[in-house]
PDB file of N, CA and C in Angstrom:
ATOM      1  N   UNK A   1       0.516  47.812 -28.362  1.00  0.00           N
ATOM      2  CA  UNK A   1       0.422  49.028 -29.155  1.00  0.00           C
ATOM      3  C   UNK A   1      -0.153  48.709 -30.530  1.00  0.00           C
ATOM      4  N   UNK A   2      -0.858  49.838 -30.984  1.00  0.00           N
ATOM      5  CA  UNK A   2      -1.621  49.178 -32.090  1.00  0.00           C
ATOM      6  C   UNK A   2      -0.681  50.629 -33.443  1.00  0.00           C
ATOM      7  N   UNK A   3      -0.835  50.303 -34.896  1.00  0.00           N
ATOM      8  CA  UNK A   3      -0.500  51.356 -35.206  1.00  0.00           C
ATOM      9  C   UNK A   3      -1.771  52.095 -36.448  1.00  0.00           C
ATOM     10  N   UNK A   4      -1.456  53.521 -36.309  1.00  0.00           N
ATOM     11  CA  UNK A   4      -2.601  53.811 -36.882  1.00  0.00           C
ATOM     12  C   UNK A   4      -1.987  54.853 -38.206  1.00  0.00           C
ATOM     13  N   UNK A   5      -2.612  54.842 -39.106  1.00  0.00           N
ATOM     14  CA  UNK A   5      -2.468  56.092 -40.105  1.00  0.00           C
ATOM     15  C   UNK A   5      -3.259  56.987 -39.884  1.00  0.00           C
ATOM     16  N   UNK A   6      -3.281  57.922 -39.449  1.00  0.00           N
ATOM     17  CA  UNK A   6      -3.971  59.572 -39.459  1.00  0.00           C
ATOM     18  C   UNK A   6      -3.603  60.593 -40.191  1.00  0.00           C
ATOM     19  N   UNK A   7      -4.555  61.252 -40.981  1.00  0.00           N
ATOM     20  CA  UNK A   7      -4.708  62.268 -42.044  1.00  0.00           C
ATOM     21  C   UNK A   7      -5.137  63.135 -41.151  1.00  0.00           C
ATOM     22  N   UNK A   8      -3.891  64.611 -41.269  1.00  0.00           N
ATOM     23  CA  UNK A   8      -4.661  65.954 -40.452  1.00  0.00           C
ATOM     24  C   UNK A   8      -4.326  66.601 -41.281  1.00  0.00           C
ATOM     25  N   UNK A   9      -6.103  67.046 -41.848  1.00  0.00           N
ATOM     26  CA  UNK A   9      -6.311  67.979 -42.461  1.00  0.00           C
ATOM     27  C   UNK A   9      -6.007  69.600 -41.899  1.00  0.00           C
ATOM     28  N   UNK A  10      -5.055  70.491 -42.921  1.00  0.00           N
ATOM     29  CA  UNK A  10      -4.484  71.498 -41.791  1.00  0.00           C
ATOM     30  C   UNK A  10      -5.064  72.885 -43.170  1.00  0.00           C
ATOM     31  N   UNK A  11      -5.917  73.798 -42.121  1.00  0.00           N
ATOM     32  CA  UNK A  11      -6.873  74.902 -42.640  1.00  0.00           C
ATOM     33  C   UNK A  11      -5.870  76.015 -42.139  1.00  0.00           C
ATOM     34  N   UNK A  12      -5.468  76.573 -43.499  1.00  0.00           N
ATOM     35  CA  UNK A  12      -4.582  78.091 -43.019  1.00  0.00           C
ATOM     36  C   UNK A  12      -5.404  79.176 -43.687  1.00  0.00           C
ATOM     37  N   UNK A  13      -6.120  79.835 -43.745  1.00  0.00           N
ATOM     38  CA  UNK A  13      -7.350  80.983 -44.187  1.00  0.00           C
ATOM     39  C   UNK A  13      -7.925  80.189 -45.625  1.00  0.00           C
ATOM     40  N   UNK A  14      -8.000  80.364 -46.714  1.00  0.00           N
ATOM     41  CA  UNK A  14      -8.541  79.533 -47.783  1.00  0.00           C
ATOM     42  C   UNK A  14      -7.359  78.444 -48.375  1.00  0.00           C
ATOM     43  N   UNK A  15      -6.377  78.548 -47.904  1.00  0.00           N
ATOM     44  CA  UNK A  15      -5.263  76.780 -48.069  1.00  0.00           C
ATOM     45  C   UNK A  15      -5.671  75.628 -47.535  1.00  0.00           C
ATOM     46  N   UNK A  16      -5.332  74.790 -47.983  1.00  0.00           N
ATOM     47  CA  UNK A  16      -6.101  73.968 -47.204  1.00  0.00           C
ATOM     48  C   UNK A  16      -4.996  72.630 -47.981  1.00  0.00           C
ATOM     49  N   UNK A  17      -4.257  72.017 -46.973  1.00  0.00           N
ATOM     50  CA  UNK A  17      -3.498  70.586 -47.235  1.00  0.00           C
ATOM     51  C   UNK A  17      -3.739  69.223 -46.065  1.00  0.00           C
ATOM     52  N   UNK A  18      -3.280  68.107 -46.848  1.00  0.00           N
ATOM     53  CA  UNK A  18      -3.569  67.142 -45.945  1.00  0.00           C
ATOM     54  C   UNK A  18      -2.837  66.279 -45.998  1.00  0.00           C
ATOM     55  N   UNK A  19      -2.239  65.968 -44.194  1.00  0.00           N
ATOM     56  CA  UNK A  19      -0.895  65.771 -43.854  1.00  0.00           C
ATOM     57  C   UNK A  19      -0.928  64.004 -43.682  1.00  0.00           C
ATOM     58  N   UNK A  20      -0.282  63.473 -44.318  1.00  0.00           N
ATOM     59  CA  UNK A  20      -0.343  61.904 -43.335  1.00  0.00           C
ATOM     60  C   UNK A  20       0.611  61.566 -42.814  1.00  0.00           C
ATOM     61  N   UNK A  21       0.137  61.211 -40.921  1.00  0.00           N
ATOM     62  CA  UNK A  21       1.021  60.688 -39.841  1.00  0.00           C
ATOM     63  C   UNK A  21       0.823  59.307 -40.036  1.00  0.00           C
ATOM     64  N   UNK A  22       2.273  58.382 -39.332  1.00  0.00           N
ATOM     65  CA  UNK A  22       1.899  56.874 -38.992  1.00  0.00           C
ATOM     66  C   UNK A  22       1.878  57.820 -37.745  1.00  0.00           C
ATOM     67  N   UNK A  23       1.391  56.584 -36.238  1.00  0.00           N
ATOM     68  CA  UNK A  23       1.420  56.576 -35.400  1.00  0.00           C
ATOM     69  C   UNK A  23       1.316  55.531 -34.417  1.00  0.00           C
ATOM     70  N   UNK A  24       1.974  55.326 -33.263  1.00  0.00           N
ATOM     71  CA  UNK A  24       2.128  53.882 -32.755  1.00  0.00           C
ATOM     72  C   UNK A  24       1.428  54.449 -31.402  1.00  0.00           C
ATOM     73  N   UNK A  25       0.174  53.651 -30.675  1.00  0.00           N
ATOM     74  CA  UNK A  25      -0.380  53.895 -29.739  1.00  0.00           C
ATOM     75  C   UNK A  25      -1.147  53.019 -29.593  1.00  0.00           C
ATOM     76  N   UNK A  26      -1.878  53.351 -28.199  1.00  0.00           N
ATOM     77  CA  UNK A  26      -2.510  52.224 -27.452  1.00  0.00           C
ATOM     78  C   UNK A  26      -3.843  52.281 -27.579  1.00  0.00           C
ATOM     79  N   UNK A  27      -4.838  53.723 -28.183  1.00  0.00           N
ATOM     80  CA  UNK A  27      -5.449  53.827 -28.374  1.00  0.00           C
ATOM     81  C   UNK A  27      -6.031  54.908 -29.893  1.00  0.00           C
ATOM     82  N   UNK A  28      -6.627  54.779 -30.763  1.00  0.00           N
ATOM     83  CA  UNK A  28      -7.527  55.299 -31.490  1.00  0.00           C
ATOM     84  C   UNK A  28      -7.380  57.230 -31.438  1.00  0.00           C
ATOM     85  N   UNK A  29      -8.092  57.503 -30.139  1.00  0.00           N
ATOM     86  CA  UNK A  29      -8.043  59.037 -29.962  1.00  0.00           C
ATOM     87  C   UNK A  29      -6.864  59.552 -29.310  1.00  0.00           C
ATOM     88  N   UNK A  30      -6.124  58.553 -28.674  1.00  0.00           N
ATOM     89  CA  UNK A  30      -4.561  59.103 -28.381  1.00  0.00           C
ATOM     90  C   UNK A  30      -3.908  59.400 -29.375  1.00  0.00           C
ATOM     91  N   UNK A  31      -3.893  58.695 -30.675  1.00  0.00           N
ATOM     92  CA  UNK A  31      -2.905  58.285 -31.984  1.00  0.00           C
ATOM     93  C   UNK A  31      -3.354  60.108 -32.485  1.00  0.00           C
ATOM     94  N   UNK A  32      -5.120  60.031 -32.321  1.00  0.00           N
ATOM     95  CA  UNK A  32      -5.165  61.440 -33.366  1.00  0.00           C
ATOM     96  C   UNK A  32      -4.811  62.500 -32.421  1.00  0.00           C
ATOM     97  N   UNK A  33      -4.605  62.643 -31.209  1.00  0.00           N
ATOM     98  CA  UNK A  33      -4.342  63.652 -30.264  1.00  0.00           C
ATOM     99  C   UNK A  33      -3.005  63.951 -30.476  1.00  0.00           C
ATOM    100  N   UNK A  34      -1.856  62.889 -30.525  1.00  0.00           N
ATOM    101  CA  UNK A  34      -0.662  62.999 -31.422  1.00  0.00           C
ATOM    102  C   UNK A  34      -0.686  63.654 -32.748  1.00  0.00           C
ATOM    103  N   UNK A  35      -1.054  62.917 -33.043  1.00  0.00           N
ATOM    104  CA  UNK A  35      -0.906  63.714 -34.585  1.00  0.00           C
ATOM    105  C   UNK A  35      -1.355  64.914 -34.580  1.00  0.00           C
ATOM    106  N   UNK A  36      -1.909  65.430 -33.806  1.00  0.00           N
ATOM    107  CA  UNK A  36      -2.224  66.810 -33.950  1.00  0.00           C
ATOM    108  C   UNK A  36      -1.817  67.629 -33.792  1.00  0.00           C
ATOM    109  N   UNK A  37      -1.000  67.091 -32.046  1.00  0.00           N
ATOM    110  CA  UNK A  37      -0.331  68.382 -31.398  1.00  0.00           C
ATOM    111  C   UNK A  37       1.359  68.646 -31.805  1.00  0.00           C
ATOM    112  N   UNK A  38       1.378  66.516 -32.666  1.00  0.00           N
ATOM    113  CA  UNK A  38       2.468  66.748 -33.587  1.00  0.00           C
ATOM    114  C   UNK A  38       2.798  68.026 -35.087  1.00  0.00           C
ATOM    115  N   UNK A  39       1.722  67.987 -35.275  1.00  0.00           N
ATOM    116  CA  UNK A  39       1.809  68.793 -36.804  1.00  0.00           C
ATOM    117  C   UNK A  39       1.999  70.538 -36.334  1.00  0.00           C
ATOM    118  N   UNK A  40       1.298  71.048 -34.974  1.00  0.00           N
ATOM    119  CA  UNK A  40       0.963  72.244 -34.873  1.00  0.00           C
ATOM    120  C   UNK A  40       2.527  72.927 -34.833  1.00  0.00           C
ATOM    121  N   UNK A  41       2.345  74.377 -34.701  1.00  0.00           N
ATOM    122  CA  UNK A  41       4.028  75.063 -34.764  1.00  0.00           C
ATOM    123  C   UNK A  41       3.844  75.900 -33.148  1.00  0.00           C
ATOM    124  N   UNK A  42       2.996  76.354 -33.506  1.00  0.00           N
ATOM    125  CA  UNK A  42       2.701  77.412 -32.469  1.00  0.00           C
ATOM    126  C   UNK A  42       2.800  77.097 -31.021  1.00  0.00           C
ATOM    127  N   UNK A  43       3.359  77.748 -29.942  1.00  0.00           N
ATOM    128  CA  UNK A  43       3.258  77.783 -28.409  1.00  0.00           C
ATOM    129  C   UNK A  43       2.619  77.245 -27.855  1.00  0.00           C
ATOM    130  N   UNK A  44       1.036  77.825 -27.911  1.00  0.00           N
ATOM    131  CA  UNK A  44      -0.004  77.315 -27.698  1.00  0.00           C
ATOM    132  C   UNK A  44      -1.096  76.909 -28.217  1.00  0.00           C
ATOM    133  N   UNK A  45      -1.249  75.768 -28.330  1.00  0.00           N
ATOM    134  CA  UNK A  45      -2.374  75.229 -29.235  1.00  0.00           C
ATOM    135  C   UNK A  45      -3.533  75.016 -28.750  1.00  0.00           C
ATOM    136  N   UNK A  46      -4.448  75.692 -28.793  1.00  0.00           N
ATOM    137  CA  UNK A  46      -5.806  75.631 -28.362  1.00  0.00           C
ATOM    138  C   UNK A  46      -7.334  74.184 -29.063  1.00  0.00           C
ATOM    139  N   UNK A  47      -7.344  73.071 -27.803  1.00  0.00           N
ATOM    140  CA  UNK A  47      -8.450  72.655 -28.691  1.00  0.00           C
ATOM    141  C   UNK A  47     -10.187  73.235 -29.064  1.00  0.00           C
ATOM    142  N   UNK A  48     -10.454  73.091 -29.872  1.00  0.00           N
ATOM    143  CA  UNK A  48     -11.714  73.675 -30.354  1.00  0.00           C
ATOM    144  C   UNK A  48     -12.493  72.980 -31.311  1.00  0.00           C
ATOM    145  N   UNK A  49     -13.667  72.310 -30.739  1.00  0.00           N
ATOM    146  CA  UNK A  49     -14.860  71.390 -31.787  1.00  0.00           C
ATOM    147  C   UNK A  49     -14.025  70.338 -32.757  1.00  0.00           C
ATOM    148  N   UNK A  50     -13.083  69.008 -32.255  1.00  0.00           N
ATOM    149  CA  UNK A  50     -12.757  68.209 -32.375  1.00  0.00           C
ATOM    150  C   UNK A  50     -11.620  68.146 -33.055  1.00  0.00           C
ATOM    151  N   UNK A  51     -10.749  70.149 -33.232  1.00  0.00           N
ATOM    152  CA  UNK A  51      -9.439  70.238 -33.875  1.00  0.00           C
ATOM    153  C   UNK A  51      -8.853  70.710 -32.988  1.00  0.00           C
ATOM    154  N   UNK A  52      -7.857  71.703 -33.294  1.00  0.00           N
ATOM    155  CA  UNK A  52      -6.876  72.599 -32.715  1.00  0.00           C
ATOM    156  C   UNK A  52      -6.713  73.625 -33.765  1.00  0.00           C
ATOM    157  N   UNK A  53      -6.971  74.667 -32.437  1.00  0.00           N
ATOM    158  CA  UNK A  53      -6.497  76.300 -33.578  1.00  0.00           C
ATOM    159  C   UNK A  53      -5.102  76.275 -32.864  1.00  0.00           C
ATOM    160  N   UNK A  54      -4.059  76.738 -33.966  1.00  0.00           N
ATOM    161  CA  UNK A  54      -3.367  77.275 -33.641  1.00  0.00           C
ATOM    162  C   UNK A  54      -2.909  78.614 -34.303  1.00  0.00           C
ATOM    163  N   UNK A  55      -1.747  79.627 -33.652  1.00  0.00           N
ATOM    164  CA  UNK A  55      -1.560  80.659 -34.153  1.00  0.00           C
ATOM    165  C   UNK A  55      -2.474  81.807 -33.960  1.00  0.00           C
ATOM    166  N   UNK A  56      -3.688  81.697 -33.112  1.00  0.00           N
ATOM    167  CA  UNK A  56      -4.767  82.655 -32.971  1.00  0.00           C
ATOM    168  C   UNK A  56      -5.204  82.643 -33.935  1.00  0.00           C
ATOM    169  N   UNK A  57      -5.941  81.493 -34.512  1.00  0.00           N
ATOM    170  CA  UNK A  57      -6.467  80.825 -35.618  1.00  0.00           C
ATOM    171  C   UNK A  57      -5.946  81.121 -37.316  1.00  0.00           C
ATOM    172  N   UNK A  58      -4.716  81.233 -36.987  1.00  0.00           N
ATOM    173  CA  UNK A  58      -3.778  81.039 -37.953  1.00  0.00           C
ATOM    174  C   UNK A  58      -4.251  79.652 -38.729  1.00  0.00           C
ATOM    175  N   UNK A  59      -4.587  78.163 -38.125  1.00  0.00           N
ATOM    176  CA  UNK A  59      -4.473  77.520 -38.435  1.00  0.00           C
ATOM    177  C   UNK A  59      -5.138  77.096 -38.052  1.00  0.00           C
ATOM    178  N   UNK A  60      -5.863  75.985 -38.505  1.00  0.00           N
ATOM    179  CA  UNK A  60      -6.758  74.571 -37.912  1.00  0.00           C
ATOM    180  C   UNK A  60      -6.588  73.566 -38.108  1.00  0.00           C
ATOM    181  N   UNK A  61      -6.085  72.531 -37.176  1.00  0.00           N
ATOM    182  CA  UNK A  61      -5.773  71.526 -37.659  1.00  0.00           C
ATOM    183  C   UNK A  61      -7.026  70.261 -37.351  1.00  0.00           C
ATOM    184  N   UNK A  62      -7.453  69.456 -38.078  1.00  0.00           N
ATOM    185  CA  UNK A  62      -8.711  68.532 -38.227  1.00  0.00           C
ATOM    186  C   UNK A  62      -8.073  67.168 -38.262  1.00  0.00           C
ATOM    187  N   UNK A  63      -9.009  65.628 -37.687  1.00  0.00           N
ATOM    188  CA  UNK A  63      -7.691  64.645 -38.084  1.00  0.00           C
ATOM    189  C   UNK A  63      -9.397  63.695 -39.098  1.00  0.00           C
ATOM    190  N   UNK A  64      -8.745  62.494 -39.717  1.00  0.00           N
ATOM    191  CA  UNK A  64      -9.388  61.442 -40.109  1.00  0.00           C
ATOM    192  C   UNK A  64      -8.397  60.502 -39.713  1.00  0.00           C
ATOM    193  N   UNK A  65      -9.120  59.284 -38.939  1.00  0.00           N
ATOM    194  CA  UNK A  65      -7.556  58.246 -38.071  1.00  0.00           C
ATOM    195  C   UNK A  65      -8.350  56.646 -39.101  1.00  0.00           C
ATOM    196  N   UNK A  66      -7.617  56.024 -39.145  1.00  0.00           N
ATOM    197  CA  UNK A  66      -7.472  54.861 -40.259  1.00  0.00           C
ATOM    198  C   UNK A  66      -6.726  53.826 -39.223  1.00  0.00           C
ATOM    199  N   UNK A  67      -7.182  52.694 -38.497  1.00  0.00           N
ATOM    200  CA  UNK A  67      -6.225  51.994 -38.016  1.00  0.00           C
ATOM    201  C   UNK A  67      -5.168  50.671 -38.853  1.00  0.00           C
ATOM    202  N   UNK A  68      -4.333  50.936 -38.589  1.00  0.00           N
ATOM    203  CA  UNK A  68      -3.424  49.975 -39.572  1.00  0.00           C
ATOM    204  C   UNK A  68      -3.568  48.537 -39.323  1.00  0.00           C
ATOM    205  N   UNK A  69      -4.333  47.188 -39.931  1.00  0.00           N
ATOM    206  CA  UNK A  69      -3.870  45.988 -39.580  1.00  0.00           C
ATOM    207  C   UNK A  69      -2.511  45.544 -39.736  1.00  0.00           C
ATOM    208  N   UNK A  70      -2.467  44.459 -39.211  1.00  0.00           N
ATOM    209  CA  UNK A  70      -1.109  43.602 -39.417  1.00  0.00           C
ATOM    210  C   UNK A  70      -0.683  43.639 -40.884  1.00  0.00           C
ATOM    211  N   UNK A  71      -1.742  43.429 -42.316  1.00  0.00           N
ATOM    212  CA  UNK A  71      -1.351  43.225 -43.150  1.00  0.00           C
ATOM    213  C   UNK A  71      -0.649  44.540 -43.532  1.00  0.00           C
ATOM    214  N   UNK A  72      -1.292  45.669 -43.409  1.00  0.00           N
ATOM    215  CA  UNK A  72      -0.921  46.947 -43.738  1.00  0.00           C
ATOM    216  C   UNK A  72       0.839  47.382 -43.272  1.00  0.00           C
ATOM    217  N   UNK A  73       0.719  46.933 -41.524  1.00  0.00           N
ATOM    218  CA  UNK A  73       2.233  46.833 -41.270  1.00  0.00           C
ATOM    219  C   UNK A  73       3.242  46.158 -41.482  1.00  0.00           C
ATOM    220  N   UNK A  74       3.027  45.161 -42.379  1.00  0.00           N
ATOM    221  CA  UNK A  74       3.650  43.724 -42.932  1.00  0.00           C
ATOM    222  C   UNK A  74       3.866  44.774 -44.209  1.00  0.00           C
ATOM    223  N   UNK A  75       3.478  45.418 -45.116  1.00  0.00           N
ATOM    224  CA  UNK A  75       3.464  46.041 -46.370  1.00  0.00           C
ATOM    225  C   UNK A  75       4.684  47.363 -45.742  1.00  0.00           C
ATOM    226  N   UNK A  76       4.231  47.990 -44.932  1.00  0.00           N
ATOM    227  CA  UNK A  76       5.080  49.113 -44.178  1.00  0.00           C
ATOM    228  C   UNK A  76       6.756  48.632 -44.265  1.00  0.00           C
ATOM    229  N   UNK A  77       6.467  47.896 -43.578  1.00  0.00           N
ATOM    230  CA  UNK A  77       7.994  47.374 -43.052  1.00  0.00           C
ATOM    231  C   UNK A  77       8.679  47.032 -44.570  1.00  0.00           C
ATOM    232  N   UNK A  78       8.100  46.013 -45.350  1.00  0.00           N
ATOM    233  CA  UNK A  78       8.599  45.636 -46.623  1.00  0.00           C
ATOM    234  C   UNK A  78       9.170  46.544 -47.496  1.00  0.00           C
ATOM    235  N   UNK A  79       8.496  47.861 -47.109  1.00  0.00           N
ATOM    236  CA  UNK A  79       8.868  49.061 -48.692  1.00  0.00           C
ATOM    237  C   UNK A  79       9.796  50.014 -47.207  1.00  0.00           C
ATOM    238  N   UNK A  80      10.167  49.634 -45.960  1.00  0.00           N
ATOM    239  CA  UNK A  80      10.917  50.137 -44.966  1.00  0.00           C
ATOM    240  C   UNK A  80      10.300  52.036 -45.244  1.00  0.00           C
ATOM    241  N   UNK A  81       8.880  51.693 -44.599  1.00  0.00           N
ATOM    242  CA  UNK A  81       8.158  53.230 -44.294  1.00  0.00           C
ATOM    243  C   UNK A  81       8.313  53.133 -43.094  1.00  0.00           C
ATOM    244  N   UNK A  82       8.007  52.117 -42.179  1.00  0.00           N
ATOM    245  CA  UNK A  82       7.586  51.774 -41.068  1.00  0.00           C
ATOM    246  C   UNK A  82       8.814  52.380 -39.906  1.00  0.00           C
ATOM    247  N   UNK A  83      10.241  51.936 -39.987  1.00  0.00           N
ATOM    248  CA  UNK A  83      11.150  52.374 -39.194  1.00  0.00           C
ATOM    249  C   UNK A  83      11.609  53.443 -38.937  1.00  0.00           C
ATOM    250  N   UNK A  84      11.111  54.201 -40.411  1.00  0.00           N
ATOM    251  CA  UNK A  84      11.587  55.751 -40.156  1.00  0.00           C
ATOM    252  C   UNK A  84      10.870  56.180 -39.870  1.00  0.00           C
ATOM    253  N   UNK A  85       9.212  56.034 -39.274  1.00  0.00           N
ATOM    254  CA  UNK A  85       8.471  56.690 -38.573  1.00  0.00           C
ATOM    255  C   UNK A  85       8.396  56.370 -37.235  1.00  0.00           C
ATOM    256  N   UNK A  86       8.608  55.843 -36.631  1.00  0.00           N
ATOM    257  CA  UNK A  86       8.823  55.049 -35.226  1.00  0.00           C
ATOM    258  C   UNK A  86       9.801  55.084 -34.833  1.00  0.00           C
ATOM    259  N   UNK A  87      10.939  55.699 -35.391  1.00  0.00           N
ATOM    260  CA  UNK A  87      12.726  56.170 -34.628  1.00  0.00           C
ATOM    261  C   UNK A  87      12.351  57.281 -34.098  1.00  0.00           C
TER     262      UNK A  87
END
Protein backbone atom coordinates (compact mmCIF):
# COMPACT_ATOMS: atom_id res chain seq x y z
CA UNK A 1 0.00 0.00 0.00
CA UNK A 2 1.33 3.20 -0.88
CA UNK A 3 0.01 6.49 0.90
CA UNK A 4 -1.13 9.47 -0.84
CA UNK A 5 -2.24 13.16 0.06
CA UNK A 6 -5.20 14.32 -2.10
CA UNK A 7 -6.65 17.84 -2.30
CA UNK A 8 -10.51 17.83 -3.39
CA UNK A 9 -11.28 20.83 -4.53
CA UNK A 10 -15.19 21.09 -3.63
CA UNK A 11 -17.38 23.78 -6.07
CA UNK A 12 -20.79 24.72 -4.32
CA UNK A 13 -22.30 27.61 -6.92
CA UNK A 14 -19.54 30.55 -6.54
CA UNK A 15 -17.84 28.87 -2.98
CA UNK A 16 -15.32 27.25 -3.61
CA UNK A 17 -12.94 25.28 -0.67
CA UNK A 18 -10.18 22.84 -0.65
CA UNK A 19 -10.31 19.75 1.31
CA UNK A 20 -7.10 17.66 2.24
CA UNK A 21 -7.46 13.74 2.47
CA UNK A 22 -4.49 11.30 3.58
CA UNK A 23 -5.20 8.14 1.93
CA UNK A 24 -3.76 4.58 2.08
CA UNK A 25 -4.03 2.59 -1.30
CA UNK A 26 -2.64 0.51 -3.80
CA UNK A 27 -3.01 2.73 -6.45
CA UNK A 28 -2.82 6.61 -7.51
CA UNK A 29 -6.56 6.83 -9.10
CA UNK A 30 -8.06 4.52 -6.45
CA UNK A 31 -6.64 6.94 -3.53
CA UNK A 32 -8.47 9.98 -5.63
CA UNK A 33 -11.67 7.86 -6.30
CA UNK A 34 -11.72 7.64 -2.40
CA UNK A 35 -11.32 10.77 -1.63
CA UNK A 36 -13.98 11.75 -3.55
CA UNK A 37 -16.72 9.59 -2.94
CA UNK A 38 -15.31 10.14 0.67
CA UNK A 39 -15.99 13.95 0.86
CA UNK A 40 -19.51 13.79 -1.13
CA UNK A 41 -22.94 13.94 1.22
CA UNK A 42 -25.43 13.17 -1.18
CA UNK A 43 -27.19 9.58 -2.14
CA UNK A 44 -26.09 9.65 -5.33
CA UNK A 45 -23.07 10.85 -6.66
CA UNK A 46 -22.77 11.16 -10.20
CA UNK A 47 -19.24 11.02 -12.06
CA UNK A 48 -18.77 13.76 -14.65
CA UNK A 49 -15.38 15.01 -16.69
CA UNK A 50 -12.88 13.74 -14.05
CA UNK A 51 -15.16 14.95 -10.78
CA UNK A 52 -18.37 14.13 -9.18
CA UNK A 53 -21.57 16.21 -9.11
CA UNK A 54 -23.29 15.79 -6.35
CA UNK A 55 -26.71 17.05 -5.03
CA UNK A 56 -28.02 17.64 -8.72
CA UNK A 57 -25.07 19.74 -9.08
CA UNK A 58 -25.27 21.15 -5.81
CA UNK A 59 -21.72 20.42 -5.73
CA UNK A 60 -18.58 19.45 -7.57
CA UNK A 61 -16.15 17.79 -6.27
CA UNK A 62 -12.45 17.94 -8.31
CA UNK A 63 -9.23 16.05 -6.81
CA UNK A 64 -5.23 17.08 -7.17
CA UNK A 65 -3.45 13.56 -5.69
CA UNK A 66 0.29 14.17 -4.32
CA UNK A 67 1.87 10.76 -3.50
CA UNK A 68 3.43 10.60 -0.06
CA UNK A 69 7.18 9.21 0.16
CA UNK A 70 8.55 7.40 3.03
CA UNK A 71 10.12 10.62 4.17
CA UNK A 72 6.80 12.45 4.19
CA UNK A 73 5.27 9.38 6.26
CA UNK A 74 8.24 9.27 8.63
CA UNK A 75 7.25 13.25 9.30
CA UNK A 76 3.33 12.05 9.55
CA UNK A 77 3.77 9.60 12.12
CA UNK A 78 6.30 11.93 14.20
CA UNK A 79 3.75 15.00 14.63
CA UNK A 80 1.05 11.56 15.05
CA UNK A 81 -1.22 12.90 11.78
CA UNK A 82 -0.74 9.64 10.36
CA UNK A 83 -2.84 7.25 12.90
CA UNK A 84 -5.74 9.28 13.11
CA UNK A 85 -6.24 9.08 9.53
CA UNK A 86 -5.88 5.40 8.94
CA UNK A 87 -8.15 4.25 12.16
Amino acid sequence: MKHYFVKVKVQAGEYQKIVSKLVESDSESEACNMALLNECHGDNPEWHDGGIIDMRWEFYYTILSIKVHESGRRFLNLYSILPRFFT
